[in-house]
PDB file of N, CA and C in Angstrom:
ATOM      1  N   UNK A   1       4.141   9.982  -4.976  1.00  0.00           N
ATOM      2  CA  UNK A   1       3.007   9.142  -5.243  1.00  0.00           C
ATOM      3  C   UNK A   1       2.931   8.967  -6.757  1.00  0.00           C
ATOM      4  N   UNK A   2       2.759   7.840  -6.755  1.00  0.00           N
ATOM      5  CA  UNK A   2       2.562   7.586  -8.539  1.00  0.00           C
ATOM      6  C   UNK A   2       1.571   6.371  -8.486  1.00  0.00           C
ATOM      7  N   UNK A   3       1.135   6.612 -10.052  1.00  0.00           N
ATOM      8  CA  UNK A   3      -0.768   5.643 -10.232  1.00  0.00           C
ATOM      9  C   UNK A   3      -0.426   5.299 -11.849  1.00  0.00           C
ATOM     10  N   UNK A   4      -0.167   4.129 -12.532  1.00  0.00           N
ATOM     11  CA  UNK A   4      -0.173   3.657 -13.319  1.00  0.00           C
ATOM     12  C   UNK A   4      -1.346   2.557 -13.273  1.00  0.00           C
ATOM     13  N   UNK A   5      -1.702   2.312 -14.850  1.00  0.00           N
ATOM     14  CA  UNK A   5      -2.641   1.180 -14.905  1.00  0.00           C
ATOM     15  C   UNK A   5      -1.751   0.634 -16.439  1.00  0.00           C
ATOM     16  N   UNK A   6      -2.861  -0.523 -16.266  1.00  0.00           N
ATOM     17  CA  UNK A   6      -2.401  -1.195 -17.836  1.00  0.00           C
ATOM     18  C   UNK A   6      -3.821  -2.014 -17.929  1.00  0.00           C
ATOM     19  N   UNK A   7      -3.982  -3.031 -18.756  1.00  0.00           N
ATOM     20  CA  UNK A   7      -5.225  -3.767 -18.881  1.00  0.00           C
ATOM     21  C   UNK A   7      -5.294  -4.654 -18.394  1.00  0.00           C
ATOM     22  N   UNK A   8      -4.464  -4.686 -17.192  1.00  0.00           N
ATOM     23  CA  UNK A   8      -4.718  -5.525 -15.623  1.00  0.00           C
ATOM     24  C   UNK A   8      -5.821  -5.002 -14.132  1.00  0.00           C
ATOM     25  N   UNK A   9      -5.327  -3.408 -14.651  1.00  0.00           N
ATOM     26  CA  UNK A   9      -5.802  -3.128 -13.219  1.00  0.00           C
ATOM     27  C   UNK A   9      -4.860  -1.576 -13.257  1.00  0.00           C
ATOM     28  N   UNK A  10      -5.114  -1.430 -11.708  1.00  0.00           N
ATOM     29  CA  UNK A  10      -4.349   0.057 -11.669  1.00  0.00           C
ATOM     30  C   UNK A  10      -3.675  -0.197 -10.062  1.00  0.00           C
ATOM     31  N   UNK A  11      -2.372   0.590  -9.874  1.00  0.00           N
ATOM     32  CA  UNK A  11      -1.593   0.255  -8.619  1.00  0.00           C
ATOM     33  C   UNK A  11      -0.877   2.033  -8.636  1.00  0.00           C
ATOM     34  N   UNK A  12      -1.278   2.035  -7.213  1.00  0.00           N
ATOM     35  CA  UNK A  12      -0.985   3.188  -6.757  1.00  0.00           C
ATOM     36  C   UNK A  12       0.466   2.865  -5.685  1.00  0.00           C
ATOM     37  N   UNK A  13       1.530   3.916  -5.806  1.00  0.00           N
ATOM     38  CA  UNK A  13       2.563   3.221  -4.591  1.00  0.00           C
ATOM     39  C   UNK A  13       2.921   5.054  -4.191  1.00  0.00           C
ATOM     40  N   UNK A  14       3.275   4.754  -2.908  1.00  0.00           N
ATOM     41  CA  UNK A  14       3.054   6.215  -2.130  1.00  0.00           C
ATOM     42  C   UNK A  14       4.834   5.769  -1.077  1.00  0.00           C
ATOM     43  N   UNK A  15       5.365   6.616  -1.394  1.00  0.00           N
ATOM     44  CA  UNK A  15       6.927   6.713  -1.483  1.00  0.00           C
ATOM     45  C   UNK A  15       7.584   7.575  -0.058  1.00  0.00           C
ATOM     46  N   UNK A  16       7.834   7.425   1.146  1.00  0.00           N
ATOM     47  CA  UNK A  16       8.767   8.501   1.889  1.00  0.00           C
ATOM     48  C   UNK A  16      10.182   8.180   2.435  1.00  0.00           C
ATOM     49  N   UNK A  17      10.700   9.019   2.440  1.00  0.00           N
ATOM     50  CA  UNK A  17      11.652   9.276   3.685  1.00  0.00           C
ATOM     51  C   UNK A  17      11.970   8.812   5.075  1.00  0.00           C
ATOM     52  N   UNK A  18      10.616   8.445   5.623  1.00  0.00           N
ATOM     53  CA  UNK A  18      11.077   9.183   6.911  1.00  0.00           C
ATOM     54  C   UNK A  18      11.594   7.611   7.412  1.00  0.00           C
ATOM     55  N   UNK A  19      11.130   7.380   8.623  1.00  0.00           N
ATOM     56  CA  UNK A  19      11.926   6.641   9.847  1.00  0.00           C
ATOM     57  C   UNK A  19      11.134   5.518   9.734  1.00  0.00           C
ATOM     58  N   UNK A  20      10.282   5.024   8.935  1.00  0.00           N
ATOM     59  CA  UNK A  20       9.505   3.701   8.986  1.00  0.00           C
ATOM     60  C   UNK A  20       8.647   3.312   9.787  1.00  0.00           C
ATOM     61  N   UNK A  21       8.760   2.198  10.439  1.00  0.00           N
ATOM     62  CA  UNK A  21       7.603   1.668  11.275  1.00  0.00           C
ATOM     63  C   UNK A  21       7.877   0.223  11.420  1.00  0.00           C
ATOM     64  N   UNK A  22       7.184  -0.395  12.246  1.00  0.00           N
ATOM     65  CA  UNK A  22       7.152  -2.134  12.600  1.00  0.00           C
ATOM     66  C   UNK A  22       6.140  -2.536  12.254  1.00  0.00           C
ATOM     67  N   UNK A  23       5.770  -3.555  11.930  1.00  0.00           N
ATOM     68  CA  UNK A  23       4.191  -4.106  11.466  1.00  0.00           C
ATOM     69  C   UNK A  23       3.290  -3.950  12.733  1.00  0.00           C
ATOM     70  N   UNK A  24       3.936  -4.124  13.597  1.00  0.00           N
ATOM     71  CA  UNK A  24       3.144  -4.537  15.041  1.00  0.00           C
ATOM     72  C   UNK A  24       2.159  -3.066  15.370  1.00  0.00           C
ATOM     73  N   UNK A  25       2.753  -1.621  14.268  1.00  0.00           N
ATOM     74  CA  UNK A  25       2.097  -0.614  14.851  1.00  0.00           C
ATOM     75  C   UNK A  25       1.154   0.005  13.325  1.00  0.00           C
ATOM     76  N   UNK A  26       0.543  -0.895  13.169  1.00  0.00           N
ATOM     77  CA  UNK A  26      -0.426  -0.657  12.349  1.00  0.00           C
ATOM     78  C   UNK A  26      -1.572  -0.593  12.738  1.00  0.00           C
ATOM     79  N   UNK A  27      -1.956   0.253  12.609  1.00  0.00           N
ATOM     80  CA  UNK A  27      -3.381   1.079  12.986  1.00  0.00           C
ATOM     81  C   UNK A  27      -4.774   0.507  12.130  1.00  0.00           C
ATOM     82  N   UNK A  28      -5.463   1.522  12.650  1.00  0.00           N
ATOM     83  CA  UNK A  28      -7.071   1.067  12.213  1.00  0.00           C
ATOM     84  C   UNK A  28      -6.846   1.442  10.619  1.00  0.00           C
ATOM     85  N   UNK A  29      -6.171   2.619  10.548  1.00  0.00           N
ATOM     86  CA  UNK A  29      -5.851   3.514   8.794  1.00  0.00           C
ATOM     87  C   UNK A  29      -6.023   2.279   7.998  1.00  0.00           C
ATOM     88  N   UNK A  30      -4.668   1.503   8.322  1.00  0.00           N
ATOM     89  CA  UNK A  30      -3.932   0.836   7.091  1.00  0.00           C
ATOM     90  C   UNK A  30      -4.895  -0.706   7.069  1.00  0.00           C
ATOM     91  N   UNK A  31      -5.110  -1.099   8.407  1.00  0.00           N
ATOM     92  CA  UNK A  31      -6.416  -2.102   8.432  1.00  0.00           C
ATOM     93  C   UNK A  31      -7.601  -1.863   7.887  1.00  0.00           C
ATOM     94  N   UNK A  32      -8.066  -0.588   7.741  1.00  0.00           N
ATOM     95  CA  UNK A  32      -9.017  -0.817   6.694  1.00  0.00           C
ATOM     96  C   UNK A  32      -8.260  -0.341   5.631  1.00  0.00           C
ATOM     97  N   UNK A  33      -7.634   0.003   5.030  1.00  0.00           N
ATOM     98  CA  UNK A  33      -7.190  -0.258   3.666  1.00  0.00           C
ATOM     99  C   UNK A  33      -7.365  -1.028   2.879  1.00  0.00           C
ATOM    100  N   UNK A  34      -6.635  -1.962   4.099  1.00  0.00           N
ATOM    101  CA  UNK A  34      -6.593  -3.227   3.809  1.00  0.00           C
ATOM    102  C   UNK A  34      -7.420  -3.945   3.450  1.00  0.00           C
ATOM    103  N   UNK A  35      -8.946  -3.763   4.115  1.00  0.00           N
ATOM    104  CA  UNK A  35     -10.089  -4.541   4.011  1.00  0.00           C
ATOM    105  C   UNK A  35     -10.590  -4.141   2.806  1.00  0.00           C
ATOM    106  N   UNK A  36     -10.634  -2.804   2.438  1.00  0.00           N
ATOM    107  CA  UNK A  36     -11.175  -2.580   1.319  1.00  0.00           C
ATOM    108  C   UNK A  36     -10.751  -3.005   0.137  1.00  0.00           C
ATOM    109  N   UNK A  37      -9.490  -2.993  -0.368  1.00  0.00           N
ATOM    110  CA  UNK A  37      -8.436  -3.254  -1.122  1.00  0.00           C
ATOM    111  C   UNK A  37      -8.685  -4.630  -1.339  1.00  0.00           C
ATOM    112  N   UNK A  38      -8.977  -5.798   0.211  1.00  0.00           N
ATOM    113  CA  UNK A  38      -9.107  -6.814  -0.356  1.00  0.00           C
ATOM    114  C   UNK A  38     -10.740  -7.337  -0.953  1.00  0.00           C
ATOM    115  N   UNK A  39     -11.856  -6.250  -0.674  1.00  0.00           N
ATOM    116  CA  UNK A  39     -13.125  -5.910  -1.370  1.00  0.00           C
ATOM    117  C   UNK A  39     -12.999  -5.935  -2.694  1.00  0.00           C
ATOM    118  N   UNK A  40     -11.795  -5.298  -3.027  1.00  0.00           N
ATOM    119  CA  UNK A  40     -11.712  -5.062  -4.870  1.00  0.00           C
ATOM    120  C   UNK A  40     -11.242  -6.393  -5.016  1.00  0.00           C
ATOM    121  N   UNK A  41     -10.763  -7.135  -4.397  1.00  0.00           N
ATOM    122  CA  UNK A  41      -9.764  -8.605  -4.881  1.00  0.00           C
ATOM    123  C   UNK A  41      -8.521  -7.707  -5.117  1.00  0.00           C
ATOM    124  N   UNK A  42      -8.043  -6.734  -4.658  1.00  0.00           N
ATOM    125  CA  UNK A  42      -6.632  -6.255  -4.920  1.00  0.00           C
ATOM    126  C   UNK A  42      -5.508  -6.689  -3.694  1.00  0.00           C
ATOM    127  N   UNK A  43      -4.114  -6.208  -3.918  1.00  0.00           N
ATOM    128  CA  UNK A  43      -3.604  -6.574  -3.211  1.00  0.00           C
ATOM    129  C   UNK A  43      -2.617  -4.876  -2.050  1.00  0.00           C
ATOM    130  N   UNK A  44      -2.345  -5.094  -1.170  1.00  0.00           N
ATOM    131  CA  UNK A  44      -1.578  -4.123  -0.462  1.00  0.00           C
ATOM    132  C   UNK A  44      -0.326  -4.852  -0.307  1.00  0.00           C
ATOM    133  N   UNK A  45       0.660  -3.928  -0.541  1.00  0.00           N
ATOM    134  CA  UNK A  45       2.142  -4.484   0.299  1.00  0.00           C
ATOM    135  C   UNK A  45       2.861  -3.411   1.066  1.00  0.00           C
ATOM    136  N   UNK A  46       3.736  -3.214   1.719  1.00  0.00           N
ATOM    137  CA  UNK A  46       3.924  -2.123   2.565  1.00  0.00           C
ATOM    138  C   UNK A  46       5.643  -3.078   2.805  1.00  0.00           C
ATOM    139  N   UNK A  47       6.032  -1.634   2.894  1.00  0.00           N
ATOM    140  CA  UNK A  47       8.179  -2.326   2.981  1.00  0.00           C
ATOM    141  C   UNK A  47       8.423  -1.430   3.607  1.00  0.00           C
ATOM    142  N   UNK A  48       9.005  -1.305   4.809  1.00  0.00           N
ATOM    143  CA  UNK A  48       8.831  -0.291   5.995  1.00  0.00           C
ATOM    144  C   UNK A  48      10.303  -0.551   6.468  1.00  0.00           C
ATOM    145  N   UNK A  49      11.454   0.370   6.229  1.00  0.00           N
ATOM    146  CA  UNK A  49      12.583   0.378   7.166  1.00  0.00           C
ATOM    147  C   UNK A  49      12.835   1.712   7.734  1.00  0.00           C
ATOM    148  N   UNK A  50      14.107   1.480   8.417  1.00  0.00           N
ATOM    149  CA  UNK A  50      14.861   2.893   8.937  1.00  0.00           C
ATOM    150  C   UNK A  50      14.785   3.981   7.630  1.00  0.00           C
ATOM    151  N   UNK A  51      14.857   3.391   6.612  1.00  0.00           N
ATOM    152  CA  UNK A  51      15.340   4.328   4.972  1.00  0.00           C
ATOM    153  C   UNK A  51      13.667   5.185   4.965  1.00  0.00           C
ATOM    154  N   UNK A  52      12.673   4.233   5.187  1.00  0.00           N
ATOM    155  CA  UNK A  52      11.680   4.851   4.905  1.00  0.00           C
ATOM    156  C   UNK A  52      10.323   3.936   4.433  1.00  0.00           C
ATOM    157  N   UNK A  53       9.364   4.181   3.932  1.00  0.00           N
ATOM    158  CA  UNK A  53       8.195   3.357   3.371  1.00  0.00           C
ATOM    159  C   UNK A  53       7.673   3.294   1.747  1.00  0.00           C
ATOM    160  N   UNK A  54       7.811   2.539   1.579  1.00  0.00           N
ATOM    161  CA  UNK A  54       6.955   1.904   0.519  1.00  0.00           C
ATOM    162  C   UNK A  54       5.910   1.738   0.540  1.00  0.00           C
ATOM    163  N   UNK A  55       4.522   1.799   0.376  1.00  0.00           N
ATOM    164  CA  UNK A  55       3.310   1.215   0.262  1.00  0.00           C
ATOM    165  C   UNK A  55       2.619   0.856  -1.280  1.00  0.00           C
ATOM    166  N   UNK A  56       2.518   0.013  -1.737  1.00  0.00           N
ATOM    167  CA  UNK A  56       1.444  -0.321  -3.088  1.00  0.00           C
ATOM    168  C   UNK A  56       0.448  -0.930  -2.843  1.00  0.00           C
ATOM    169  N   UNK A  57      -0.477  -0.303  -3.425  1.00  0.00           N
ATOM    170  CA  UNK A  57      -2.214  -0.778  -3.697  1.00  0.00           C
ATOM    171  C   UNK A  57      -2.024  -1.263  -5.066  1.00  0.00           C
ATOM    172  N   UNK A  58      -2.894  -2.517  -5.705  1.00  0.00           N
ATOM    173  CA  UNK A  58      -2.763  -3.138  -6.721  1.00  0.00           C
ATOM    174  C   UNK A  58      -4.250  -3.506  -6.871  1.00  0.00           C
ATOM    175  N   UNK A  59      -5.220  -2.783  -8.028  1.00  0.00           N
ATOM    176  CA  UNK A  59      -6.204  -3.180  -8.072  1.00  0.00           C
ATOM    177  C   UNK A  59      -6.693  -3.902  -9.069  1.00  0.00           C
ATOM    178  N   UNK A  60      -7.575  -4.973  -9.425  1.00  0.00           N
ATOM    179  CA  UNK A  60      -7.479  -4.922 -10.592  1.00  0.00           C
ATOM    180  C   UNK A  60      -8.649  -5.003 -11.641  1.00  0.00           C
ATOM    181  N   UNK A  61      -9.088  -4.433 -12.833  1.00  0.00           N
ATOM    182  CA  UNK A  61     -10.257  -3.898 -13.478  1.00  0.00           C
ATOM    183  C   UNK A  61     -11.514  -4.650 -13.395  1.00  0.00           C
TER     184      UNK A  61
END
């Protein structure tokens, strides 16, 4: 997990391993994330393979 900012905003991206996922199995978790995230006017992206996941939150000040 790593959290940088600059005098844009601040973006958090949360990094694994494991076995990924399909969009189709996204849960209530990442749906509200989502909602909130888009509360700040920020953005979510999520990159999900066999290798593993990506997720970034992008908020901005």
């Amino acid at each position: 997990m790593t959290v940088t900012y600059d005098e844009h905003g601040a973006r958090l991206q949360v990094v694994d391993n494991g076995t990924g996922f399909a969009a189709a199995d996204e849960g209530f978790g990442l749906a509200g994330l989502r909602e909130r995230v888009r509360l700040a006017r920020g953005t979510v992206a999520i990159d999900s393979s066999a290798r593993g996941t990506v997720l970034t939150v992008g908020v901005p000040w």
